[in-house]
PDB file of N, CA and C in Angstrom:
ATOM      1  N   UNK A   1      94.945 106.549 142.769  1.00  0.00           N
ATOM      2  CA  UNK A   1      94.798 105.539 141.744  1.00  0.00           C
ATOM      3  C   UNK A   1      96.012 105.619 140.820  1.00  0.00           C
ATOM      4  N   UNK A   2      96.604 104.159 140.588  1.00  0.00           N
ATOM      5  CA  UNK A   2      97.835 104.579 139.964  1.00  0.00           C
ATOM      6  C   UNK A   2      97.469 104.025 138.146  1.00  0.00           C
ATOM      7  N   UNK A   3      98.658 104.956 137.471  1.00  0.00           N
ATOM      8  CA  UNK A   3      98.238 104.722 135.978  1.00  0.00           C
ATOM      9  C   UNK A   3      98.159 103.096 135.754  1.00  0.00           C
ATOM     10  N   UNK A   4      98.811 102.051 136.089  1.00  0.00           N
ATOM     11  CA  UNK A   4      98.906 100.650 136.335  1.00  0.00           C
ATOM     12  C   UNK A   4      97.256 100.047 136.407  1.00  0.00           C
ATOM     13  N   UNK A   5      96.742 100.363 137.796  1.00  0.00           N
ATOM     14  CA  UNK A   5      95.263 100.135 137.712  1.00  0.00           C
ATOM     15  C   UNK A   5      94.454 100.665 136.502  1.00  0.00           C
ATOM     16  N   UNK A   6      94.649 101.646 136.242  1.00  0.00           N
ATOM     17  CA  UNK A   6      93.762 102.264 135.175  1.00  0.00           C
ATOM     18  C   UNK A   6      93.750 101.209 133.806  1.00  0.00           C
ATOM     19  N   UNK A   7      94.781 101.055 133.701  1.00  0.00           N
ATOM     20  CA  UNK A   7      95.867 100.108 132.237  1.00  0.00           C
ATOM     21  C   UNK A   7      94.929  99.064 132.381  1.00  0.00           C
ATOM     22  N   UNK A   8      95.008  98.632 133.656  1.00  0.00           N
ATOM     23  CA  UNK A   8      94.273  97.194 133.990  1.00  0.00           C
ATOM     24  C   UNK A   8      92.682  97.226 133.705  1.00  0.00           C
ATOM     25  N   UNK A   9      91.193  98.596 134.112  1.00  0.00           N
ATOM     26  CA  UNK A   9      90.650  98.156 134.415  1.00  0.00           C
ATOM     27  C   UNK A   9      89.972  98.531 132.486  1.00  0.00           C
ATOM     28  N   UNK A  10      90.968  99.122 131.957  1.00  0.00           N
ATOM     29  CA  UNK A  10      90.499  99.504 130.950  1.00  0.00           C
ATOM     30  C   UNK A  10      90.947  98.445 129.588  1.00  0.00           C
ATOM     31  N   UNK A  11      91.891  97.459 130.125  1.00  0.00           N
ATOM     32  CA  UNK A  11      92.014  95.697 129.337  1.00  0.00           C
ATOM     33  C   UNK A  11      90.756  94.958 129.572  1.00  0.00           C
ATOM     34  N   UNK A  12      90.481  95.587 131.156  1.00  0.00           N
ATOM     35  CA  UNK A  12      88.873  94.294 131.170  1.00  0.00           C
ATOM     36  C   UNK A  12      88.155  95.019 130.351  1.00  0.00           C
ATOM     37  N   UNK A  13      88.162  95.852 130.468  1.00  0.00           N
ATOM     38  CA  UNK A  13      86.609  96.722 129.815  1.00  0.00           C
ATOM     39  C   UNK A  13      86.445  96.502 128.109  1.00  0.00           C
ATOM     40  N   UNK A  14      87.973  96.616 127.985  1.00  0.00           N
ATOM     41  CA  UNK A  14      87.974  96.091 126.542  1.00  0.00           C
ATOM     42  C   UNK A  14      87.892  94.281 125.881  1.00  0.00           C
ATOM     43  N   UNK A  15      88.499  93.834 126.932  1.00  0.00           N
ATOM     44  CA  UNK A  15      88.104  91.983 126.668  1.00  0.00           C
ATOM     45  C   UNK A  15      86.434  92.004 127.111  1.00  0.00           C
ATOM     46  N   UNK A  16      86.065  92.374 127.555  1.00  0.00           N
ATOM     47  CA  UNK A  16      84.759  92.108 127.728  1.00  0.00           C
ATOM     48  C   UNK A  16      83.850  92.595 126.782  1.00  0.00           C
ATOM     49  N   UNK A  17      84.046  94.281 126.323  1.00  0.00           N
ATOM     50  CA  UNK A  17      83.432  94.497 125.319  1.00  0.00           C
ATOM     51  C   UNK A  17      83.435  93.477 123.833  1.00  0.00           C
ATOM     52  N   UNK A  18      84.640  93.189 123.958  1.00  0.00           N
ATOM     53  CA  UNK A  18      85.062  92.144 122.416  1.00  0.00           C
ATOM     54  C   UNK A  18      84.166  90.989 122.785  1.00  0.00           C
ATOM     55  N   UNK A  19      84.464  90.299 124.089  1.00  0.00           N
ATOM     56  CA  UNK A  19      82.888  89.233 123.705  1.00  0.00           C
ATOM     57  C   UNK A  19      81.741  89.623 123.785  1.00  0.00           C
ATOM     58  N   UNK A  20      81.104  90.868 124.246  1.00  0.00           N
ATOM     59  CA  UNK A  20      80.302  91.124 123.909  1.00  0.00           C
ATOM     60  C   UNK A  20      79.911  90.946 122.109  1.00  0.00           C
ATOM     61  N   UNK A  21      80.711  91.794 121.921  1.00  0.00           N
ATOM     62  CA  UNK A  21      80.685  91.627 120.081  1.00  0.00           C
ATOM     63  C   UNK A  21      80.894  90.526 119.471  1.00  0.00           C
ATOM     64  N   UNK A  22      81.692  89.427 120.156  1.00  0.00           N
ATOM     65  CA  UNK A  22      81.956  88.211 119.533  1.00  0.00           C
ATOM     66  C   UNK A  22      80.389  87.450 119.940  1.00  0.00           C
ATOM     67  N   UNK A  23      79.828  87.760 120.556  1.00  0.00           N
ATOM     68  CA  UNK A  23      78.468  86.361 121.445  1.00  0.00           C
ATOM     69  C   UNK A  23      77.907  87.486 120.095  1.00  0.00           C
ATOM     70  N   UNK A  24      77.654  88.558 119.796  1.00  0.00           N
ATOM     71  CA  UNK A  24      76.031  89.070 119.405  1.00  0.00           C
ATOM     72  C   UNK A  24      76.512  88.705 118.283  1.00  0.00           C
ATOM     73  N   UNK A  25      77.662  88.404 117.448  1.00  0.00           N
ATOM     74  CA  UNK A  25      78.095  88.232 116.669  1.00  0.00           C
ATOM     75  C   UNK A  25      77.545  86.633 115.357  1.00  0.00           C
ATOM     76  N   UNK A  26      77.957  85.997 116.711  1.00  0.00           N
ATOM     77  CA  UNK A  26      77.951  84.054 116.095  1.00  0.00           C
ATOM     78  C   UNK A  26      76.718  84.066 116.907  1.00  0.00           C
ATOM     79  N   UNK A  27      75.757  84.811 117.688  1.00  0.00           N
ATOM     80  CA  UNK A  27      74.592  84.041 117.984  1.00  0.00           C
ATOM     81  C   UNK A  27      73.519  83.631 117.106  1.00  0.00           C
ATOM     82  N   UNK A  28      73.065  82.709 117.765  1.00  0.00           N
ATOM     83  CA  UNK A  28      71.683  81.562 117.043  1.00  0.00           C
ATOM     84  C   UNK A  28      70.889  82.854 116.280  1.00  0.00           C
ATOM     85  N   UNK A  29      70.049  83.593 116.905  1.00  0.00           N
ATOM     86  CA  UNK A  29      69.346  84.470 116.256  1.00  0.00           C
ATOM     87  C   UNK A  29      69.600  85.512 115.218  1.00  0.00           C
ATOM     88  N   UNK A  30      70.604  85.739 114.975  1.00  0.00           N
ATOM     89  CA  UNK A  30      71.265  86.980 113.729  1.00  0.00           C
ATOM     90  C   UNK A  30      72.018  86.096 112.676  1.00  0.00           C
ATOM     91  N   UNK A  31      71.979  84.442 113.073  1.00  0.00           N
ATOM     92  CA  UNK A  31      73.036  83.380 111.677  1.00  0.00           C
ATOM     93  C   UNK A  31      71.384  83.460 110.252  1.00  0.00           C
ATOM     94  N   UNK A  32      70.631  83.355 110.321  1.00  0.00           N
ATOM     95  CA  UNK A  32      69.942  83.731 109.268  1.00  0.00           C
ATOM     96  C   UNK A  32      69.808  85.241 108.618  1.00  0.00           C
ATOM     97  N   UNK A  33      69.920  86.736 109.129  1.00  0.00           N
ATOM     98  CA  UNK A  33      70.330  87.753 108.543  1.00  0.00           C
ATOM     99  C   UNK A  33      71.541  87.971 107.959  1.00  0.00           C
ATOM    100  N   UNK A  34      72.350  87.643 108.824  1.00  0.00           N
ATOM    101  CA  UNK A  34      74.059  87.293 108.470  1.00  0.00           C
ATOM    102  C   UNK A  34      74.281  86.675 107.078  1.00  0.00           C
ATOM    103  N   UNK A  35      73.352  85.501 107.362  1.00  0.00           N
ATOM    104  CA  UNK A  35      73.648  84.837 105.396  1.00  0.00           C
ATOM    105  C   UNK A  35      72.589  85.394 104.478  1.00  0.00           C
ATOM    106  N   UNK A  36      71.789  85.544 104.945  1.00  0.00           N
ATOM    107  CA  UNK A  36      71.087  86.653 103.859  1.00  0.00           C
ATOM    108  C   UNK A  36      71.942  88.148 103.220  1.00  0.00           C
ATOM    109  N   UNK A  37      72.378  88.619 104.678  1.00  0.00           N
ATOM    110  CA  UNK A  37      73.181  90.022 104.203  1.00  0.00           C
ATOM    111  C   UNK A  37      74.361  89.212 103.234  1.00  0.00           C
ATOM    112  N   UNK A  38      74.979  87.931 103.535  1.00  0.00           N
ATOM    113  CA  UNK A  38      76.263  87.615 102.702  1.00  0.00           C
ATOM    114  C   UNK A  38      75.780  87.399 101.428  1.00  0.00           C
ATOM    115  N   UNK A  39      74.297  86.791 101.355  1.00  0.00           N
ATOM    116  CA  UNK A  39      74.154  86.506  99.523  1.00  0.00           C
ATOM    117  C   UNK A  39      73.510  87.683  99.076  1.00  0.00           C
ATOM    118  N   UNK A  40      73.246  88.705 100.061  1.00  0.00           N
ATOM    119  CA  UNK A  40      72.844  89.846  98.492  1.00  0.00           C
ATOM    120  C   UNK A  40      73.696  90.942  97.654  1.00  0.00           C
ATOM    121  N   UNK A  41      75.119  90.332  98.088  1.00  0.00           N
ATOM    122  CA  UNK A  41      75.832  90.918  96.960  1.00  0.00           C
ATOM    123  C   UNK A  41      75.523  89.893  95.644  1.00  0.00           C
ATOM    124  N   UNK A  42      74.966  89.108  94.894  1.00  0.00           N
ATOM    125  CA  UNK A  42      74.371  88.629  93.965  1.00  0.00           C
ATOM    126  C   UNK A  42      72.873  88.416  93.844  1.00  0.00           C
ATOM    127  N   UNK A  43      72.105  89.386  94.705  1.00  0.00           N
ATOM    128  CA  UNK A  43      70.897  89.449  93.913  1.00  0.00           C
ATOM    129  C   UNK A  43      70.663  90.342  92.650  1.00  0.00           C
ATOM    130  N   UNK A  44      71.437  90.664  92.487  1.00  0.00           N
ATOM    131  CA  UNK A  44      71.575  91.737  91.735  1.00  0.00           C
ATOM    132  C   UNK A  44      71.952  91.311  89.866  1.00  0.00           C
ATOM    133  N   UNK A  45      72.562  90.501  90.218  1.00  0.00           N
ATOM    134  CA  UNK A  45      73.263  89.430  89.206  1.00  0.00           C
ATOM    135  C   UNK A  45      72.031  89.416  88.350  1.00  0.00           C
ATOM    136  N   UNK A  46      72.247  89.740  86.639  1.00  0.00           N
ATOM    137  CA  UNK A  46      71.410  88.973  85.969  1.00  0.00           C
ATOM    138  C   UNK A  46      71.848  87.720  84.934  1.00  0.00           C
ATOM    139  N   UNK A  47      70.645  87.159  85.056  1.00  0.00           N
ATOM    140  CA  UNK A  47      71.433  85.781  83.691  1.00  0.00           C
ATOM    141  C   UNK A  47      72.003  86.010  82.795  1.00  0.00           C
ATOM    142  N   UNK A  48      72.754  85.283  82.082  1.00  0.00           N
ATOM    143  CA  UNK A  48      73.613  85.731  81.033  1.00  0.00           C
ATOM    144  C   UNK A  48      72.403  85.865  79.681  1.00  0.00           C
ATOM    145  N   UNK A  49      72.200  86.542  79.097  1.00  0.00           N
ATOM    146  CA  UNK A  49      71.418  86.413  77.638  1.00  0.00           C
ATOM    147  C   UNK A  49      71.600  85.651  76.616  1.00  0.00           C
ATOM    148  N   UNK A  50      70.605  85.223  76.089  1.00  0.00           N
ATOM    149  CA  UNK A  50      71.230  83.961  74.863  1.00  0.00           C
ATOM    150  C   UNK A  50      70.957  84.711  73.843  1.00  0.00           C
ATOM    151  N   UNK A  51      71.884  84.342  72.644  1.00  0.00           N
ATOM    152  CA  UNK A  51      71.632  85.142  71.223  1.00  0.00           C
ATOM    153  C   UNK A  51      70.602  84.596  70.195  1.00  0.00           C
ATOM    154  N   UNK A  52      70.224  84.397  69.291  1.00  0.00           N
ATOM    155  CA  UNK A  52      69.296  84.148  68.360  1.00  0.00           C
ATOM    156  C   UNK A  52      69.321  82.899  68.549  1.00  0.00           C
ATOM    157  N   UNK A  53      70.832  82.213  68.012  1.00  0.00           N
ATOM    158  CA  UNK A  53      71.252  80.832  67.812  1.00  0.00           C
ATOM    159  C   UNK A  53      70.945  79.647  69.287  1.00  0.00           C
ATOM    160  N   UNK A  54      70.988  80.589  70.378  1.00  0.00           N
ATOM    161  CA  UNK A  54      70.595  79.858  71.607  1.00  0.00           C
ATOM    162  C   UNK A  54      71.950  79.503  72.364  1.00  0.00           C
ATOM    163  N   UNK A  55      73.063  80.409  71.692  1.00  0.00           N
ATOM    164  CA  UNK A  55      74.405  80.536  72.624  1.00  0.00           C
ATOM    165  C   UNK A  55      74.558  81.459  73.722  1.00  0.00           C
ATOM    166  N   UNK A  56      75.396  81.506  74.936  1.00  0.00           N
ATOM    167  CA  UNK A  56      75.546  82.449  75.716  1.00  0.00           C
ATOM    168  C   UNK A  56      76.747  83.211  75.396  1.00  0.00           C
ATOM    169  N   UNK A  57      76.625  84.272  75.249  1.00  0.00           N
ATOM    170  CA  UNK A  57      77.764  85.279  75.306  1.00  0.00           C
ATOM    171  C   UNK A  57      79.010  85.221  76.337  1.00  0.00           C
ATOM    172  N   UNK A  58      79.802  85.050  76.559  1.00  0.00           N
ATOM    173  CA  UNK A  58      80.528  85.071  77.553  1.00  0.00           C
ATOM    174  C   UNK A  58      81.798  86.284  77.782  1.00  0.00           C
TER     175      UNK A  58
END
């Protein structure tokens, strides 16, 4: 087996793994966790507080 083949079978192994990761990636079933995981960096967020007068602090 020459180093050439090896080079080769280990490009497929790697293009194939990448769509693997690209399909589980953009598929139908994980696009609703996906945007959930993207908006809970602001659940966290609280409203701004109003002062006596009924202004927001900024």
């Amino acid at each position: 087996m020459d180093i050439s083949i090896i080079h080769s079978i280990w490009t497929i192994v790697l293009f194939v793994s990448f769509g693997g990761v690209v399909w589980w990636a953009f598929g139908k079933n994980r696009k609703a966790r996906f945007e959930e995981d993207a908006n809970m960096i602001f659940a966290d967020e609280q409203p701004p507080k109003a002062n006596p007068q009924g202004e927001t602090k900024s």
